[in-house]
N, C-alpha and C. Protein backbone atom coordinates (compact mmCIF):
# COMPACT_ATOMS: atom_id res chain seq x y z
N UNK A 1 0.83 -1.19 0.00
CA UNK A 1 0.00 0.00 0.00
C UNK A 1 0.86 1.24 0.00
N UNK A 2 0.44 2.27 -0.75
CA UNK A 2 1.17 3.52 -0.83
C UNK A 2 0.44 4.32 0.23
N UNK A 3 1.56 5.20 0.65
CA UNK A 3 1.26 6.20 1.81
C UNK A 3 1.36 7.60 1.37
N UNK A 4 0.24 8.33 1.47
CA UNK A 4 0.26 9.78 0.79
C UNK A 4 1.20 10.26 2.00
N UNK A 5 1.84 11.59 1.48
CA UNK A 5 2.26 11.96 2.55
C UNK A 5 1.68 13.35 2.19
N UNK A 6 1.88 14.47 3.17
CA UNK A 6 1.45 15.44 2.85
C UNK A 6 2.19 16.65 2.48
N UNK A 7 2.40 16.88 1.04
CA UNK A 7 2.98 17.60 -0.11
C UNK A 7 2.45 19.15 -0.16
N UNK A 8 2.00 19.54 0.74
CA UNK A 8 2.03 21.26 0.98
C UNK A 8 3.23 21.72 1.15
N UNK A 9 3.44 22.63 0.01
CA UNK A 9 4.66 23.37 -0.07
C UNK A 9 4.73 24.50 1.33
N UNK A 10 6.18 24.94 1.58
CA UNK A 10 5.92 25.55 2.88
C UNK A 10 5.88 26.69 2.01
N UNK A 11 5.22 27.76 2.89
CA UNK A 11 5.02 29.34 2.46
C UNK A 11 6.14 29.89 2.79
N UNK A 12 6.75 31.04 2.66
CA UNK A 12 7.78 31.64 2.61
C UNK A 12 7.00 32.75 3.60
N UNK A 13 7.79 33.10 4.94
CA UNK A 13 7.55 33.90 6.00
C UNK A 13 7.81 34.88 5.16
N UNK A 14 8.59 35.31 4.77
CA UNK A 14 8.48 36.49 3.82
C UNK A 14 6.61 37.68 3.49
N UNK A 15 6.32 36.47 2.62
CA UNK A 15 4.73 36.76 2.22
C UNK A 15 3.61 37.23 3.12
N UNK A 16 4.13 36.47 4.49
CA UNK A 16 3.28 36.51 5.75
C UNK A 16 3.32 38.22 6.40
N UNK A 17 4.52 38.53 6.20
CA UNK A 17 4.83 39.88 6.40
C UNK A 17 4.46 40.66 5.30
N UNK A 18 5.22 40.42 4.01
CA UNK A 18 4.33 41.78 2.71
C UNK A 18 2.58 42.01 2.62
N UNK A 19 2.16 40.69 3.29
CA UNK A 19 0.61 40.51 3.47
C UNK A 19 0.31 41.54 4.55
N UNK A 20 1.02 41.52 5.71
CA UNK A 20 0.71 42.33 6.65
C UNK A 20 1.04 43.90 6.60
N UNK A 21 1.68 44.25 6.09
CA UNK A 21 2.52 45.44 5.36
C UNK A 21 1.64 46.01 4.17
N UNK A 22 1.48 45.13 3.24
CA UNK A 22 -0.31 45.31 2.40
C UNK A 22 -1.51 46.36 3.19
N UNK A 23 -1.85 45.50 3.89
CA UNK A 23 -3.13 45.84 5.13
C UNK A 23 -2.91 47.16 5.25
N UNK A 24 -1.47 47.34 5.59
CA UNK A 24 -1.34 48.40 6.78
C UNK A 24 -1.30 49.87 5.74
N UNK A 25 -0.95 49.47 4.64
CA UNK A 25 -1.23 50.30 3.45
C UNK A 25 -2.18 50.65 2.63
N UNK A 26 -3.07 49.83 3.04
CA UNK A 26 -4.57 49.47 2.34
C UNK A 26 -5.06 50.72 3.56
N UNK A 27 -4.88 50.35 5.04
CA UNK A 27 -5.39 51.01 5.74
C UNK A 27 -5.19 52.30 6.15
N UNK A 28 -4.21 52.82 5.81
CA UNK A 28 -3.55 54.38 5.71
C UNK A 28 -4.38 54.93 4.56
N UNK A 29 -4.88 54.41 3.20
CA UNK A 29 -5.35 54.92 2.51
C UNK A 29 -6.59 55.47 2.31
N UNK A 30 -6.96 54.09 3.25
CA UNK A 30 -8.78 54.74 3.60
C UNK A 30 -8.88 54.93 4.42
N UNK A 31 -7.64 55.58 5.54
CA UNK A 31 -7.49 56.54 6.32
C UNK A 31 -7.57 58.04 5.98
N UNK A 32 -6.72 58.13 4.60
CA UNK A 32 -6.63 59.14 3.97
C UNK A 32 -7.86 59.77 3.41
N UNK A 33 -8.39 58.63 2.65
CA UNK A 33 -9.72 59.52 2.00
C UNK A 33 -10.97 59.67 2.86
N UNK A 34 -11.04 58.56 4.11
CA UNK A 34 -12.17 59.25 5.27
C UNK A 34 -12.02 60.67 5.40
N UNK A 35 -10.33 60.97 5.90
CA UNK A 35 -10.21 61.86 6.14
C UNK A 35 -10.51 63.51 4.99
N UNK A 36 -10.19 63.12 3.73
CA UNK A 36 -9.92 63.96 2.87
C UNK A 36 -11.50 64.30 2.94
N UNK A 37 -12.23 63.28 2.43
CA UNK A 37 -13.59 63.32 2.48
C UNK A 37 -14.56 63.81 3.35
N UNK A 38 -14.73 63.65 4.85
CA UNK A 38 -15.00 63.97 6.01
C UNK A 38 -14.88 65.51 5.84
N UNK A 39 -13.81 66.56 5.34
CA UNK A 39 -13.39 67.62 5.76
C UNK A 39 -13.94 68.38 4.51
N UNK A 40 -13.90 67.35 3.30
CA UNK A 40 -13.94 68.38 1.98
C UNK A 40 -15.51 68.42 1.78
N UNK A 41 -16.21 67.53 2.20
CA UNK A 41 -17.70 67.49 1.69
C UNK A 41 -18.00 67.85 2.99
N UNK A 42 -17.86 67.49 4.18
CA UNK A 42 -18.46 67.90 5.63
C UNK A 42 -18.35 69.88 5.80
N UNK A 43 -17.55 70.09 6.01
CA UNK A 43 -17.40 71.49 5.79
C UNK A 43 -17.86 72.29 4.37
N UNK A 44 -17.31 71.43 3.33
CA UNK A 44 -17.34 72.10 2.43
C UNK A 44 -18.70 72.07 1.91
N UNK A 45 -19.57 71.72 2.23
CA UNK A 45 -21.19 71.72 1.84
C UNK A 45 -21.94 73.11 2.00
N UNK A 46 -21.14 73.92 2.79
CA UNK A 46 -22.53 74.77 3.24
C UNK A 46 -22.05 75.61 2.63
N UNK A 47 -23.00 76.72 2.22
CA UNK A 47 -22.90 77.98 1.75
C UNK A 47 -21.66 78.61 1.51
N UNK A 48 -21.38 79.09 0.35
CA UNK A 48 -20.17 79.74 0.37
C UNK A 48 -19.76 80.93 1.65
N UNK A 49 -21.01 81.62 1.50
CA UNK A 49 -20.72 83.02 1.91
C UNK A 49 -20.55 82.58 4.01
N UNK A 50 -20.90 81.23 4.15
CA UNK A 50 -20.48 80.75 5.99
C UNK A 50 -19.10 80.36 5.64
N UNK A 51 -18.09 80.65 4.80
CA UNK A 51 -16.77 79.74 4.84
C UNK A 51 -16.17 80.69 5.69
N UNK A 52 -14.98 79.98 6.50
CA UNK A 52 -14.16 80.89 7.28
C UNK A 52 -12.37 80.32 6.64
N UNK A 53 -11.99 81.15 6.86
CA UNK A 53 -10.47 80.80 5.91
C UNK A 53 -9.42 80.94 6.69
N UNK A 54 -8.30 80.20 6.77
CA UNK A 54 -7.35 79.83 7.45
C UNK A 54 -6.27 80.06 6.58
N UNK A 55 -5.15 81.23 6.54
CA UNK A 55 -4.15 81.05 6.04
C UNK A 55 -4.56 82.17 4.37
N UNK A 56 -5.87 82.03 4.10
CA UNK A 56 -6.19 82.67 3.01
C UNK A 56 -6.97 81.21 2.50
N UNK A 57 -7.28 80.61 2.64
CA UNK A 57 -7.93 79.38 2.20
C UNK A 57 -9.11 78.72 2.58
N UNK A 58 -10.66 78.54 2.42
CA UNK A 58 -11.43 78.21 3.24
C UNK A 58 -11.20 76.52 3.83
N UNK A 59 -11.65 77.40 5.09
CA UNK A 59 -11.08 75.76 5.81
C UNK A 59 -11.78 74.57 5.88
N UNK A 60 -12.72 74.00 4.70
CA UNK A 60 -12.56 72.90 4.19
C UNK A 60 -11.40 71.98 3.41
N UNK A 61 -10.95 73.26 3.02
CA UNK A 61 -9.22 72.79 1.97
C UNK A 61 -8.74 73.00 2.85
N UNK A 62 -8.15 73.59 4.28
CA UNK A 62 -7.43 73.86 4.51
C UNK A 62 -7.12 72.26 5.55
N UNK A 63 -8.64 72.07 6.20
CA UNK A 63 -8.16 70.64 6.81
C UNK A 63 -8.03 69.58 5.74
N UNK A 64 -8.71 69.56 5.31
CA UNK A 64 -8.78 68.56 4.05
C UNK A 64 -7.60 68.37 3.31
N UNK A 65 -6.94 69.18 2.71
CA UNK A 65 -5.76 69.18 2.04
C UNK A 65 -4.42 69.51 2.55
N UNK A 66 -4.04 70.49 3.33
CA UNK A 66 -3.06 71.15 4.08
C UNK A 66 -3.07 69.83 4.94
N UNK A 67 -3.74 70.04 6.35
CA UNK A 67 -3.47 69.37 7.70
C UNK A 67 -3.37 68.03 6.96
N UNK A 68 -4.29 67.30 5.78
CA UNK A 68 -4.31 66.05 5.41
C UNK A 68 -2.86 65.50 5.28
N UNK A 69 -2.26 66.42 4.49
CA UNK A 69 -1.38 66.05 4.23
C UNK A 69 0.01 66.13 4.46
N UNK A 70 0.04 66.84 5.89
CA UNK A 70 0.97 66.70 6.82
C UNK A 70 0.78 65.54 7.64
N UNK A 71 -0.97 65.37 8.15
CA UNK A 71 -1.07 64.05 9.01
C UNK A 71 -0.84 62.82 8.21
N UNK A 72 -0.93 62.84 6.81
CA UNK A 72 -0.77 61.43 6.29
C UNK A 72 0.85 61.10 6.38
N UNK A 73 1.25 62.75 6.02
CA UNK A 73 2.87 62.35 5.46
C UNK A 73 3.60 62.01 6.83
N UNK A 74 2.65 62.53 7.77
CA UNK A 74 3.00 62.16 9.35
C UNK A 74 3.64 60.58 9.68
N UNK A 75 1.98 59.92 9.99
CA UNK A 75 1.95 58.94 9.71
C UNK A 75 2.64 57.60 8.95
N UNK A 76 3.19 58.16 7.51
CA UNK A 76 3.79 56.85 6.57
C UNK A 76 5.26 56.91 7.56
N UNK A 77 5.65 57.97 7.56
CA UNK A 77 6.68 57.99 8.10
C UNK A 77 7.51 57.18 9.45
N UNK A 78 5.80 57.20 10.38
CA UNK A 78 5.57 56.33 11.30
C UNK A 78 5.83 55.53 11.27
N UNK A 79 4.85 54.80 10.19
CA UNK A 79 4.87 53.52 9.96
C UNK A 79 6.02 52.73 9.36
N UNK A 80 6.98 53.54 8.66
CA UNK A 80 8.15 53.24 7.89
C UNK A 80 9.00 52.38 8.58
N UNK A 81 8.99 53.66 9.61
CA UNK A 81 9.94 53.88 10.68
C UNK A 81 10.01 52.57 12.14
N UNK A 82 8.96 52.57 12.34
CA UNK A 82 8.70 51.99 13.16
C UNK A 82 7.61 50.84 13.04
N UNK A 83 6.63 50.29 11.97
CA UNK A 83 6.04 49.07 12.18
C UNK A 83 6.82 48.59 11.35
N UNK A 84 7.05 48.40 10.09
CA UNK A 84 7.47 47.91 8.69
C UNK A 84 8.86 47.47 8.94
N UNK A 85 8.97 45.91 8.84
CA UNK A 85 10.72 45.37 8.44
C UNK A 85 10.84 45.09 7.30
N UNK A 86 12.23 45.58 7.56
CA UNK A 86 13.52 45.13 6.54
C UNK A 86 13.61 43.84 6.22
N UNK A 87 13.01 42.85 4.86
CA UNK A 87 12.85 41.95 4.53
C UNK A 87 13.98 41.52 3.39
N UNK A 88 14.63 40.81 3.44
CA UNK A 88 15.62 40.20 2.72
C UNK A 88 15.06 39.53 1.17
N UNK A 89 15.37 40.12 0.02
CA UNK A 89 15.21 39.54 -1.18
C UNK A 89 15.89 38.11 -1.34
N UNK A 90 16.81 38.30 -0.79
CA UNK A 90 17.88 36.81 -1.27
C UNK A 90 17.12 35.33 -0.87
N UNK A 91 17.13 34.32 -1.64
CA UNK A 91 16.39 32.82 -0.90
C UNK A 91 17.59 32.55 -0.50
N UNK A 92 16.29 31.79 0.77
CA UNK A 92 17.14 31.25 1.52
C UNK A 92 18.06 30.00 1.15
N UNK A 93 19.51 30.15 1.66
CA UNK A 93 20.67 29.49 1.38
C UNK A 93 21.23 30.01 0.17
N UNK A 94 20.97 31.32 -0.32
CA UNK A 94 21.86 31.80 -0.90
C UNK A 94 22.81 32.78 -0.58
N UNK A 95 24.25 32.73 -0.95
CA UNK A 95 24.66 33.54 -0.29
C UNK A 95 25.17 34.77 -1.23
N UNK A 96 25.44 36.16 -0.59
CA UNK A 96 25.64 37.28 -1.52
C UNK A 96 26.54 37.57 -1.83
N UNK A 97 27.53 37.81 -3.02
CA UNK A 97 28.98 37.76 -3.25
C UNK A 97 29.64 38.96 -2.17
């Protein structure tokens, strides 16, 4: 009698991490546009002549676009910095000249 054995290739830990690193980029983004969105249509809905302006800019753009995009550029930076590793291209058992 033949004995199956079980022929699941192993996954490469690698993937397990770019998967998680994915997410976390997926989730900054629709971080971004809640946010962009929230500020540009929430504020920016009402009447022109109720806008109040920040800087020379009404402050629907001004959170929306300005602050957005200091808090996003905030943030990646964060995340760069501090969640995201340094993952090795090379397979394993190879070595680099």
């Amino acid at each position: 009698m033949e004995t199956k054995t079980n022929t699941q290739p192993t996954i490469d830990p690698r993937f397990k991490i770019a998967h998680r690193e994915a997410w976390i980029g997926v989730g900054l983004a629709i971080f971004n546009f809640i946010w962009w969105f929230g500020f540009a249509y929430g504020l920016g809905s009402r009447p022109v002549e109720e806008y109040t302006y920040i800087l020379g800019l009404p402050d629907w753009f001004f959170y929306s676009c300005v602050v957005g995009f200091v808090l996003i550029s905030a943030l990646v930076i964060f995340v760069v910095k501090f969640i995201l590793k340094e993952v090795s291209f090379e397979e394993e058992g190879e070595q680099a000249p």
